[in-house]
C-alpha atoms as a PDB file:
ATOM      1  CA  UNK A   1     -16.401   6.684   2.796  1.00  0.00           C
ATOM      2  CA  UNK A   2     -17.875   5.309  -0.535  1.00  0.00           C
ATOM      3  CA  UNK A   3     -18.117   1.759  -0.954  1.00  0.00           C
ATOM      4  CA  UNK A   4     -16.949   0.921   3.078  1.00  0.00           C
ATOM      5  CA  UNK A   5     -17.781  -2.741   4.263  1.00  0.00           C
ATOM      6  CA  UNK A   6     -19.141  -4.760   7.307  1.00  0.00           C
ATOM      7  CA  UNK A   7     -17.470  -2.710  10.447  1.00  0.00           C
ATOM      8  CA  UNK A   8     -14.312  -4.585  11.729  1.00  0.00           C
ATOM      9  CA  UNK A   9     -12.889  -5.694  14.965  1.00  0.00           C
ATOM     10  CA  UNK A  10      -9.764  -7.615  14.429  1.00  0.00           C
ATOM     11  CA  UNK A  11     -11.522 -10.714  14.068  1.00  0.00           C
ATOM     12  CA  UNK A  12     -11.088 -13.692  11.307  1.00  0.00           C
ATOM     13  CA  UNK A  13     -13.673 -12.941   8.587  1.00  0.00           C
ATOM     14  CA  UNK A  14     -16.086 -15.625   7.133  1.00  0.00           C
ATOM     15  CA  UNK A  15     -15.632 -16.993   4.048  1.00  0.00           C
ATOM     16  CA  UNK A  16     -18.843 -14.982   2.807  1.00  0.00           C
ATOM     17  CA  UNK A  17     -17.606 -11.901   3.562  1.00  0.00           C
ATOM     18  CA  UNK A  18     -13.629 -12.457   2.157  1.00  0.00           C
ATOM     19  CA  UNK A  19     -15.704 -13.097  -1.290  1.00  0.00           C
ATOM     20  CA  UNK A  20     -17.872  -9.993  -1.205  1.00  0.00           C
ATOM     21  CA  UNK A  21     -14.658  -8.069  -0.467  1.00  0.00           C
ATOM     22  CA  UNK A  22     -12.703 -10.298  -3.349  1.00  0.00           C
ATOM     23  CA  UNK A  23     -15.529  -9.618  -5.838  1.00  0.00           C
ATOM     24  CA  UNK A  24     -15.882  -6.012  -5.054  1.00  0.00           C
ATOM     25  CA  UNK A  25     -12.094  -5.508  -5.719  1.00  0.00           C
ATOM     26  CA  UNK A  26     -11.685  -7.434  -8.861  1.00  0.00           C
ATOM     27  CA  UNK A  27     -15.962  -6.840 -10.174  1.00  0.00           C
ATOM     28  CA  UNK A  28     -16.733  -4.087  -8.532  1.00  0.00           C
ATOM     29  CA  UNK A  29     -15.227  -0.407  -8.122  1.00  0.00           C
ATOM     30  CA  UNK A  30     -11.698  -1.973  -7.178  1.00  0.00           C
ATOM     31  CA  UNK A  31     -11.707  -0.708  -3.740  1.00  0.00           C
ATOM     32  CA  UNK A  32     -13.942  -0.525  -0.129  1.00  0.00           C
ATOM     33  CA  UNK A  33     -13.417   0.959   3.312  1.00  0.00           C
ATOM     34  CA  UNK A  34     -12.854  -1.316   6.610  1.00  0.00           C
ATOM     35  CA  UNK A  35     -13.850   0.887   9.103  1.00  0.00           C
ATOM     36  CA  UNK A  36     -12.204   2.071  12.203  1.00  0.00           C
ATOM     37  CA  UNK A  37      -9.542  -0.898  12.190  1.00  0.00           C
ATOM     38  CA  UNK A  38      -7.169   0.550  14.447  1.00  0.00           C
ATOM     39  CA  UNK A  39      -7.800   2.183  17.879  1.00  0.00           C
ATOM     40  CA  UNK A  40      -7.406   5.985  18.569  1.00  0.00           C
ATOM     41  CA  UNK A  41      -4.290   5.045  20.974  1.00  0.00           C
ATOM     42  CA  UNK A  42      -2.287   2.712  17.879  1.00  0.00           C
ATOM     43  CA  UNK A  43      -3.272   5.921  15.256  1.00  0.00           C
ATOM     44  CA  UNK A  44      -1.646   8.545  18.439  1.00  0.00           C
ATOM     45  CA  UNK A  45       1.501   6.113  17.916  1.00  0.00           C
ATOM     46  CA  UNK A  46       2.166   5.830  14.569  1.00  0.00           C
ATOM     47  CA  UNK A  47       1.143   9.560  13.654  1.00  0.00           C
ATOM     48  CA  UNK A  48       3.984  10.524  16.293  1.00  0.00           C
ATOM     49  CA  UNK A  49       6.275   8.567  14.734  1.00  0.00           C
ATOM     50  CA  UNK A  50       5.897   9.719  11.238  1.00  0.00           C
ATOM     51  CA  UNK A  51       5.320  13.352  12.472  1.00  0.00           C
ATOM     52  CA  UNK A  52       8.887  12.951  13.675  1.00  0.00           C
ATOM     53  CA  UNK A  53      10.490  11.721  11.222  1.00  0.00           C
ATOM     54  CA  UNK A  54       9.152  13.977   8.797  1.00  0.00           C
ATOM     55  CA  UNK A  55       9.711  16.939  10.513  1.00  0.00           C
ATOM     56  CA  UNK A  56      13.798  15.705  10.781  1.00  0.00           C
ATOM     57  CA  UNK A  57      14.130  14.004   7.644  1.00  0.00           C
ATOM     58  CA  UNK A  58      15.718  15.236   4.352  1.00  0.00           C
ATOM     59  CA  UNK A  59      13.569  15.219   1.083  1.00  0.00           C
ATOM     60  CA  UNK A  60      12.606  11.172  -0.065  1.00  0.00           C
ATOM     61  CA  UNK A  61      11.808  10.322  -2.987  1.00  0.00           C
ATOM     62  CA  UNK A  62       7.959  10.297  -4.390  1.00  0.00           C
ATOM     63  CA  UNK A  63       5.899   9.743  -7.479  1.00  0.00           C
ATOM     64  CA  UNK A  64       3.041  11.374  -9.419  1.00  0.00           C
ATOM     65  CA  UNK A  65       3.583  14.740  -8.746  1.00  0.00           C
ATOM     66  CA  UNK A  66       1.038  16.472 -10.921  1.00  0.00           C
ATOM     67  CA  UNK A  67       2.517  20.035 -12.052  1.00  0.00           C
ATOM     68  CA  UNK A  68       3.234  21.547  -8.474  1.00  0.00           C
ATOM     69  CA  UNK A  69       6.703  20.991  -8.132  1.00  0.00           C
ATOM     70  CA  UNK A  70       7.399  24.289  -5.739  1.00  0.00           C
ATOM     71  CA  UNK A  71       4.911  22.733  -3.724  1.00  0.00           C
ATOM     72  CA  UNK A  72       6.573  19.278  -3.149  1.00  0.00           C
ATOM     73  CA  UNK A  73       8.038  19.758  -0.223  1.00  0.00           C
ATOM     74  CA  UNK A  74       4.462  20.177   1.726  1.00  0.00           C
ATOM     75  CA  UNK A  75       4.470  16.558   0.865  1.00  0.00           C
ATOM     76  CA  UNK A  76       6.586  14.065   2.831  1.00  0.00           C
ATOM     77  CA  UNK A  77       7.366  10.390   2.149  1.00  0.00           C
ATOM     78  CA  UNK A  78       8.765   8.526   5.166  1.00  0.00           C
ATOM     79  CA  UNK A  79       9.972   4.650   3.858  1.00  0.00           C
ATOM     80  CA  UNK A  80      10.742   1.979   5.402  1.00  0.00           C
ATOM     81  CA  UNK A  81       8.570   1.830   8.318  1.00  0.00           C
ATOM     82  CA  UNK A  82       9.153  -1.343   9.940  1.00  0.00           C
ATOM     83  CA  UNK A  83      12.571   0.030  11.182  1.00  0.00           C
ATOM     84  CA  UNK A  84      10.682   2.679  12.874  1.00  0.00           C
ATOM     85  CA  UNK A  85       8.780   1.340  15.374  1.00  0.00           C
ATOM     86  CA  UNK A  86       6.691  -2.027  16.878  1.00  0.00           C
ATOM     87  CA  UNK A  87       3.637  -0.606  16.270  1.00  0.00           C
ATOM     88  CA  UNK A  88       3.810  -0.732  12.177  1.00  0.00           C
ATOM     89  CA  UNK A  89       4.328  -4.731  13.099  1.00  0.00           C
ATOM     90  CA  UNK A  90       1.335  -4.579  15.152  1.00  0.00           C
ATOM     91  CA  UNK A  91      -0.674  -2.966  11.882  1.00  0.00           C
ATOM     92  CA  UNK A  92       0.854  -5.377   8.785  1.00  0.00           C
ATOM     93  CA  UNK A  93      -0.918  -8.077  11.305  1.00  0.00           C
ATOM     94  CA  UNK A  94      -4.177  -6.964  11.669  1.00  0.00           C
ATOM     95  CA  UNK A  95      -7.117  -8.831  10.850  1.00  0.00           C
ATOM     96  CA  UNK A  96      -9.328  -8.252   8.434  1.00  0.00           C
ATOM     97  CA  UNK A  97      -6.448  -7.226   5.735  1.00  0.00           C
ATOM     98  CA  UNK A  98      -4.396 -10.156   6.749  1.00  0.00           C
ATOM     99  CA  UNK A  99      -6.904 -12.598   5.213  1.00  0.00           C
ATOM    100  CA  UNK A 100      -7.903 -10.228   2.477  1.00  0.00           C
ATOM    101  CA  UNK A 101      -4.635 -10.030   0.915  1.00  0.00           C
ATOM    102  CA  UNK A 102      -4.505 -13.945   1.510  1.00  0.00           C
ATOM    103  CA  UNK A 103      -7.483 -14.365  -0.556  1.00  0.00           C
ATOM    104  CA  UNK A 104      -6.072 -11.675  -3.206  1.00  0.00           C
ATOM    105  CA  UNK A 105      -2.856 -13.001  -3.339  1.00  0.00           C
ATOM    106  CA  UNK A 106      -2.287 -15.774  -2.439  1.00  0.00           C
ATOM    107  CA  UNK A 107      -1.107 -17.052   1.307  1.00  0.00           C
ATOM    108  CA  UNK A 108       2.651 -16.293   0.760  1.00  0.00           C
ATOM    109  CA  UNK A 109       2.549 -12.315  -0.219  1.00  0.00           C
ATOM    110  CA  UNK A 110       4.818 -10.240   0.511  1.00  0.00           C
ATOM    111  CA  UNK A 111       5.305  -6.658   1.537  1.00  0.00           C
ATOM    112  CA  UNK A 112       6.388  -3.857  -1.627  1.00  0.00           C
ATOM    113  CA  UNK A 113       6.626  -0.929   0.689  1.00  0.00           C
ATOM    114  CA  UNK A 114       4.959   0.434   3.926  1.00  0.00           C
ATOM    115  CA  UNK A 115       5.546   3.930   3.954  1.00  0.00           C
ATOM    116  CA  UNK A 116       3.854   7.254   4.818  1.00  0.00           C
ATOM    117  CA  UNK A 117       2.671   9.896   2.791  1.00  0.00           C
ATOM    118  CA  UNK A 118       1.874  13.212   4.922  1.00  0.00           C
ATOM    119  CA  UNK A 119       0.268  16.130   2.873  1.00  0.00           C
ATOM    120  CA  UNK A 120       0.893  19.262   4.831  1.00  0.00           C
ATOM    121  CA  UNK A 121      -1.382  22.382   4.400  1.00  0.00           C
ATOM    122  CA  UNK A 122      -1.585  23.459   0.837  1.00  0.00           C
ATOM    123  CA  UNK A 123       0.388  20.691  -0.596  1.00  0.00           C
ATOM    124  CA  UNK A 124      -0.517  19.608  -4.085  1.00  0.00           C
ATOM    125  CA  UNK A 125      -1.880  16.491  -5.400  1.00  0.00           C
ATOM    126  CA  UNK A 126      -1.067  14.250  -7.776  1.00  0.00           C
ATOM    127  CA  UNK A 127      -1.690  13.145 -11.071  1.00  0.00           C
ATOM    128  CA  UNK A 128      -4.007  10.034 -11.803  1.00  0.00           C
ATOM    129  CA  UNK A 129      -1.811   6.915 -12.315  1.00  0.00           C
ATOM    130  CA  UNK A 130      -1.790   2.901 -11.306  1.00  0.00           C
ATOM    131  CA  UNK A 131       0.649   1.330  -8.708  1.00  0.00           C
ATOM    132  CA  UNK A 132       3.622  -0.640  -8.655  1.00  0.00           C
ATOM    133  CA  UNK A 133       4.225  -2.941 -10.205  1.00  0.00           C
ATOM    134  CA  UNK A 134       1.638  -1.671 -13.126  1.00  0.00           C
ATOM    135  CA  UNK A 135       2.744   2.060 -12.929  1.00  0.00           C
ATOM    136  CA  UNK A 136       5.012   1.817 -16.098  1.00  0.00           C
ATOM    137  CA  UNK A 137       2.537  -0.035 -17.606  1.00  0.00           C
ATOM    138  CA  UNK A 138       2.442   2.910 -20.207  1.00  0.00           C
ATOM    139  CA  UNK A 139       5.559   1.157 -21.794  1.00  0.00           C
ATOM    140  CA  UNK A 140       3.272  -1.726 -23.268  1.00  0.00           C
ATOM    141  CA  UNK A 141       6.270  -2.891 -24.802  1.00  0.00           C
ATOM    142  CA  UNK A 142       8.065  -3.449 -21.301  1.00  0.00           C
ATOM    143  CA  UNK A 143       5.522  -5.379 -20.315  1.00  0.00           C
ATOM    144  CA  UNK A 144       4.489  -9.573 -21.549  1.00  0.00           C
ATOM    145  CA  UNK A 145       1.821  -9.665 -24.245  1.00  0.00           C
ATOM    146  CA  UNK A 146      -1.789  -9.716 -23.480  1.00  0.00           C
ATOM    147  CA  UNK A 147      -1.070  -8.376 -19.627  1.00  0.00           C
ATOM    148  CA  UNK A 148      -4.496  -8.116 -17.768  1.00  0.00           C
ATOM    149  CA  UNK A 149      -6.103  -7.347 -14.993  1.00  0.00           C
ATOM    150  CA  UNK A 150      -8.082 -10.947 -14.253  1.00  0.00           C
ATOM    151  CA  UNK A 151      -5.253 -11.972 -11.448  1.00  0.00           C
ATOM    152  CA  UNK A 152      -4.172  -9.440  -9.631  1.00  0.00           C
ATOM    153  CA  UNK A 153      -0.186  -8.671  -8.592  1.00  0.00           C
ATOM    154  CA  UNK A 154      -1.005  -5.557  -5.891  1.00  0.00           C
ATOM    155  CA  UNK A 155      -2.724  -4.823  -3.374  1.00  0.00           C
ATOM    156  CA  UNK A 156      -3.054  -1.449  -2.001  1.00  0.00           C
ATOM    157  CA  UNK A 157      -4.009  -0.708   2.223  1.00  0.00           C
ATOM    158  CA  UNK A 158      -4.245   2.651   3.100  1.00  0.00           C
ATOM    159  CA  UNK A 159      -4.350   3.494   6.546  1.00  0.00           C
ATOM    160  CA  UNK A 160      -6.012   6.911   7.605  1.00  0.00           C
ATOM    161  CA  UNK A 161      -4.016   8.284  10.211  1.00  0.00           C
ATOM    162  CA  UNK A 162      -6.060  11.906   9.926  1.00  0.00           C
ATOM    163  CA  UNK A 163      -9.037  12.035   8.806  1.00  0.00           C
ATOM    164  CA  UNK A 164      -9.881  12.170   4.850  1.00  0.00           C
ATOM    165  CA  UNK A 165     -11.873  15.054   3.703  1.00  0.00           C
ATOM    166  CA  UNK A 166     -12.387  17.106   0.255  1.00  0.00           C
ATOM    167  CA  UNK A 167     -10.674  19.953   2.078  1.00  0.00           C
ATOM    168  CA  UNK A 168      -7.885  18.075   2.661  1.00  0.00           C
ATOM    169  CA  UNK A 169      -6.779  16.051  -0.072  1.00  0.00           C
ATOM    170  CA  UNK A 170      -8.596  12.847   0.278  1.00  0.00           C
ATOM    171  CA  UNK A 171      -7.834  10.603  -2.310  1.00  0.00           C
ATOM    172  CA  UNK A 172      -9.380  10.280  -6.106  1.00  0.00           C
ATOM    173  CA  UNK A 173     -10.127   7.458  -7.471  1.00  0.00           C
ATOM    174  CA  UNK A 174     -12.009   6.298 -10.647  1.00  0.00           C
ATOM    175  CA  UNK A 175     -14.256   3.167  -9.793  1.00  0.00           C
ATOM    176  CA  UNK A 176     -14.208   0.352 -12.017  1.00  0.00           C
ATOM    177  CA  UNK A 177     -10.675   1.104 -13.844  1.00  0.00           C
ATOM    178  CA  UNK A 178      -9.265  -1.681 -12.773  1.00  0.00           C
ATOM    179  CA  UNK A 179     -11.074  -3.613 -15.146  1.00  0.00           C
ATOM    180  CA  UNK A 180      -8.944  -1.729 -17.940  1.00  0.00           C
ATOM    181  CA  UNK A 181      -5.587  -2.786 -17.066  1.00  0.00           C
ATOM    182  CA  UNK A 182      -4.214   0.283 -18.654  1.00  0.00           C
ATOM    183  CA  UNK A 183      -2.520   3.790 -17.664  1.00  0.00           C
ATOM    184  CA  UNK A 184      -4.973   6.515 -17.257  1.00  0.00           C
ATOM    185  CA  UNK A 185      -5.855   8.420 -21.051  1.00  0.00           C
ATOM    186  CA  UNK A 186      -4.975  11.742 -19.204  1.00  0.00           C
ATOM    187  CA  UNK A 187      -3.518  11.867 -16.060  1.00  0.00           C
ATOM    188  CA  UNK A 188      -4.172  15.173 -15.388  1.00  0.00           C
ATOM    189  CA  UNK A 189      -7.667  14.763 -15.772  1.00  0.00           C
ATOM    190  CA  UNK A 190     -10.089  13.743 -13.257  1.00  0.00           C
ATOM    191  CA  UNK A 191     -13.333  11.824 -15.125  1.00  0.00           C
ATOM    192  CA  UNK A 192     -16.784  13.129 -14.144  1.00  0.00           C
ATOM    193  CA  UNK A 193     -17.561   9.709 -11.961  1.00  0.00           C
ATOM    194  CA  UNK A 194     -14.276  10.193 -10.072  1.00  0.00           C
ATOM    195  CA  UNK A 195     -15.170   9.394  -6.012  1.00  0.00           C
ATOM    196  CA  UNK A 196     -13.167  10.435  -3.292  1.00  0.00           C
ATOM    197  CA  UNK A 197     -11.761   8.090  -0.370  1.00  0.00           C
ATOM    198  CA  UNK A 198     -12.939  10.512   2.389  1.00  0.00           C
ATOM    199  CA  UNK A 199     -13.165   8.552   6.038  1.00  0.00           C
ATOM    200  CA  UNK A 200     -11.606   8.836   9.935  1.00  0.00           C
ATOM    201  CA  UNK A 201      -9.109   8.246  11.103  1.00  0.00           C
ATOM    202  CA  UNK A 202      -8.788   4.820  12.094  1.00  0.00           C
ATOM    203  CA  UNK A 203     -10.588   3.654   8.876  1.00  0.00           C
ATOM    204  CA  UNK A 204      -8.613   1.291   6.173  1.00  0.00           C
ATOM    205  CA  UNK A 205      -9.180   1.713   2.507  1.00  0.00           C
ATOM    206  CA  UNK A 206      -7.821  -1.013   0.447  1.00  0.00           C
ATOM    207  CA  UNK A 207      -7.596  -0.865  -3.316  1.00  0.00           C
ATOM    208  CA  UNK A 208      -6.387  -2.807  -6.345  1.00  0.00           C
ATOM    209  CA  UNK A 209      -3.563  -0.829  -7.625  1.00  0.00           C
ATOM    210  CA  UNK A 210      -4.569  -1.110 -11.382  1.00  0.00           C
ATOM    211  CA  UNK A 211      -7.777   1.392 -10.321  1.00  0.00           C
ATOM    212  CA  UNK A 212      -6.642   4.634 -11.153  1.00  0.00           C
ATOM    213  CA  UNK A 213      -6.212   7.466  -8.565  1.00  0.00           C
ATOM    214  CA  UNK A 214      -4.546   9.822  -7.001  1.00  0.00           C
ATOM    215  CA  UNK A 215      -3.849  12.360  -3.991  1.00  0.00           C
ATOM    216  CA  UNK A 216      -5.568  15.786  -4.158  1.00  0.00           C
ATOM    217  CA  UNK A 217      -4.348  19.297  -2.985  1.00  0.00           C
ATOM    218  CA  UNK A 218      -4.599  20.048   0.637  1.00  0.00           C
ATOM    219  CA  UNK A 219      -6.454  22.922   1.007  1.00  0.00           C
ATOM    220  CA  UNK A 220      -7.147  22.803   5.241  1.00  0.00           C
ATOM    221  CA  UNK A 221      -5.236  24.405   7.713  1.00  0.00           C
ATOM    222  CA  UNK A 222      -4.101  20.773   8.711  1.00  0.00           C
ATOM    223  CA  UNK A 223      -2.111  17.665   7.388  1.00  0.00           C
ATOM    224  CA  UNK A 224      -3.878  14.719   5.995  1.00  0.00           C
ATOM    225  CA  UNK A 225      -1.182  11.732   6.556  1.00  0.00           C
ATOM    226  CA  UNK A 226      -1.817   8.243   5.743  1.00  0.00           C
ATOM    227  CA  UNK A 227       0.065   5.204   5.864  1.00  0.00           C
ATOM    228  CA  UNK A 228       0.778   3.599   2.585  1.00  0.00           C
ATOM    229  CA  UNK A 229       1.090  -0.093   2.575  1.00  0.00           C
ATOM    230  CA  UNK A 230       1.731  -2.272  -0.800  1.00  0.00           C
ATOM    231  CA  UNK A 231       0.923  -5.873  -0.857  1.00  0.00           C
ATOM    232  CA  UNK A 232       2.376  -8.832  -3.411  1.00  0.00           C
ATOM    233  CA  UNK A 233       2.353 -11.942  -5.048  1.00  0.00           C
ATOM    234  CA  UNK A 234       5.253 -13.637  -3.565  1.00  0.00           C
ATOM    235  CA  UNK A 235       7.372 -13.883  -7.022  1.00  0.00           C
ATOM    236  CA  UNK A 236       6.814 -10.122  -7.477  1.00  0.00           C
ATOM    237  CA  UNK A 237      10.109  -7.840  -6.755  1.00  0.00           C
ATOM    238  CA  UNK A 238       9.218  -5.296  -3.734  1.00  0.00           C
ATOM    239  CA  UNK A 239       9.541  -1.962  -4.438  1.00  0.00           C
ATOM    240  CA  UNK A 240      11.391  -1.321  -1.190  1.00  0.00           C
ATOM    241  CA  UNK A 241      14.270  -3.667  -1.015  1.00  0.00           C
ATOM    242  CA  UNK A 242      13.119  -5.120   2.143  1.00  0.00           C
ATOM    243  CA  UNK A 243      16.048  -7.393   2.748  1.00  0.00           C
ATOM    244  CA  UNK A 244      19.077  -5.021   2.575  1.00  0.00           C
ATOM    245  CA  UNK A 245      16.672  -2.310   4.318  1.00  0.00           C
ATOM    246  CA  UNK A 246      14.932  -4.078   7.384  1.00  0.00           C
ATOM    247  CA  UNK A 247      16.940  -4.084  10.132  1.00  0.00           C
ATOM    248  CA  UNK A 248      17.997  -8.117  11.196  1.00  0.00           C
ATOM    249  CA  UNK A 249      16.416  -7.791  15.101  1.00  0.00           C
ATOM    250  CA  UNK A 250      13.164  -6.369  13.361  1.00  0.00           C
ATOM    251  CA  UNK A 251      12.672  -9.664  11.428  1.00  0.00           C
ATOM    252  CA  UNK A 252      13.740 -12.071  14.289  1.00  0.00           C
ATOM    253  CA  UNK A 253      11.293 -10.061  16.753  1.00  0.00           C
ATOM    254  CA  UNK A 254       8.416 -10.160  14.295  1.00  0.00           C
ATOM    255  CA  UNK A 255       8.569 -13.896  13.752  1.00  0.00           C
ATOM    256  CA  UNK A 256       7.743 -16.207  10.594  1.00  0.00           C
ATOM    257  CA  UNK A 257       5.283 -13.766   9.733  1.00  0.00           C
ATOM    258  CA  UNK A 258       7.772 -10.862   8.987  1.00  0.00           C
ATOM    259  CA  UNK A 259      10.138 -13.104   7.819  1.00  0.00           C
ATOM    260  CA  UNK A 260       7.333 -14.171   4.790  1.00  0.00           C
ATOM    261  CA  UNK A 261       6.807 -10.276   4.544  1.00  0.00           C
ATOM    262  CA  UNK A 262      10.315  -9.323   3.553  1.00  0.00           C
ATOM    263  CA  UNK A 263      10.934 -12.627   0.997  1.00  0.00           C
ATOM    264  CA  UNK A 264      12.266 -14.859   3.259  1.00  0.00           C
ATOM    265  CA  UNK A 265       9.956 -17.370   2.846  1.00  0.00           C
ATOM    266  CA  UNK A 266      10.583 -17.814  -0.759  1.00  0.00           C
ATOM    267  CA  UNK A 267      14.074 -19.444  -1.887  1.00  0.00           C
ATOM    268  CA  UNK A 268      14.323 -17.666  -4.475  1.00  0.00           C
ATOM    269  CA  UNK A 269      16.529 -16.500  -6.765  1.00  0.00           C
ATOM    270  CA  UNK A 270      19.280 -18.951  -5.552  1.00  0.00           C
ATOM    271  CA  UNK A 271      22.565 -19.679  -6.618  1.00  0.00           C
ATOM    272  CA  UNK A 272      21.639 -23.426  -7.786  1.00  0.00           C
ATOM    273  CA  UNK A 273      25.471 -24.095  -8.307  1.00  0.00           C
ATOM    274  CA  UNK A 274      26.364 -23.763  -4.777  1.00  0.00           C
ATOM    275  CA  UNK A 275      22.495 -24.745  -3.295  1.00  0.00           C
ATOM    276  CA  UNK A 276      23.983 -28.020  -2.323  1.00  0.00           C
ATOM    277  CA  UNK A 277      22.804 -30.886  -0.033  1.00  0.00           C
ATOM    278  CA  UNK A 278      18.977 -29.695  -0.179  1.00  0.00           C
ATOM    279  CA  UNK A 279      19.262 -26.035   0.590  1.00  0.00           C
ATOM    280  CA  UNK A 280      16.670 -24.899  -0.498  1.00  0.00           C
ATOM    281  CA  UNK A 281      16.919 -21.231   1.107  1.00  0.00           C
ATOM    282  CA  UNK A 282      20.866 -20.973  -0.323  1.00  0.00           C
ATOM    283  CA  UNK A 283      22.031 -17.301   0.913  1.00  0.00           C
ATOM    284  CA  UNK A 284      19.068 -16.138   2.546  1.00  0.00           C
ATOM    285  CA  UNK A 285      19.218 -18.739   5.155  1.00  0.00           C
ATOM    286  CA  UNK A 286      22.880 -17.609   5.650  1.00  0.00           C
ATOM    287  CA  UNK A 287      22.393 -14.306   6.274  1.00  0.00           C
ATOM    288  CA  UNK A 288      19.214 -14.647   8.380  1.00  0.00           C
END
């Protein structure tokens, strides 16, 4: 894959190498490739998992569909993950992208979505666009004056769970678009220095949502399925509602680390009226 970094193996990384990563993100093309992350065995797991549920599930909802619309059922969106199974736990905690996001972030992010996005044979792609919580970003007027890209609020990990090719959809992206802080001029447009995200399964790429890309068209004989997980500052709304959707045993099991993940960790909003006697977590604390 383009731009991939020093190999990874789970380990804390130095303080030299979280700054190369930081500056490539925010200086650089706005995105890199940690290689081969996750083991064969924890890629066999979750695969299964979302191969099941898409294979049951009813239609869920997605965005950027390009023009294709017969086509959108070759591509399946399973949410919510962390209701589905330990091992998606096991992945939100895995070093390097723990401290990564830290550094991006800030040490109390939280978690907008982990989902999965599986792009069966001959599925289309997508049009170019930005992520949450930029992807409206079109309606400047929705947005606070002078909005730009020199502190971040997203932080995209993609986790290859097949491996990305041309052939089968890897994903576009336009290096150095973060920098604009703007939608893309045409969407439906790819621009002539327009990279793909090709890499094994295994592999992590992690972007800064304001880069513009997209999914392309599966044109193999197989699925290309990768799981989608969007990082935040901690005062950013999720785009999954974590709290009403995670289930309460999945955020005891997982610990204070979860807990942080779904908003737990910050108090608020709050109903100050009845946050009495130092409560400083008012409902939350209540109903967790």
């Amino acid at each position: 894959m383009d731009g991939s970094m020093a190999p990874s193996n789970g380990t804390v990384p130095s303080a030299q190498q979280i700054q190369a990563w930081l500056d490539e993100l925010l200086h650089g093309k706005g995105y890199f490739t940690l290689p081969q992350v996750f083991t064969p065995e924890e890629i066999a797991e979750a695969r299964k998992i979302i191969m099941d549920e898409s294979d049951r599930g009813v239609d869920k909802v997605t965005h950027f569909q390009g023009h294709n619309k017969d086509k959108l059922h070759l591509q399946r969106r399973v949410w919510n993950l962390l209701n589905k199974g330990d091992i998606f736990v096991t992945m939100l905690k895995r070093e390097p992208i723990v401290s990564i996001v830290k550094a991006f972030l800030g040490d109390e992010f939280i978690l907008g979505s982990i989902a999965a996005n599986r792009l069966l044979p001959g599925g289309p792609g997508q049009e170019l666009h930005v992520d949450y919580p930029y992807w409206d970003i079109y309606k400047r007027s929705s947005f606070p004056t002078n909005i730009n890209p020199s502190f971040p609020l997203n932080l995209q990990a993609t986790i290859l769970l097949d491996d990305f090719t041309p052939e089968n959809g890897a994903t576009a992206i336009v290096p150095h678009t973060q920098k604009l802080g703007r939608y893309p001029d045409e969407p439906a447009k790819l621009p002539p220095e327009t990279e793909r995200m090709v890499g094994k399964a295994g592999d992590v790429a992690v972007f800064y949502g304001l880069c513009w890309h997209c999914a392309m068209p599966n044109n193999s004989q197989g699925d290309r399925t990768g799981l989608l997980i969007e990082y935040l500052p901690k005062f950013v709304k999720p785009l999954e509602d974590q709290l009403s959707g995670v289930r309460k045993e999945v955020i005891d099991k997982g610990g204070d680390f979860i807990r942080q993940l779904v908003g737990l960790a910050y108090p608020y909003p709050q109903l100050l009226d009845k946050a009495e006697g130092g409560n400083k977590e008012g409902y939350y604390s209540q109903k967790y």
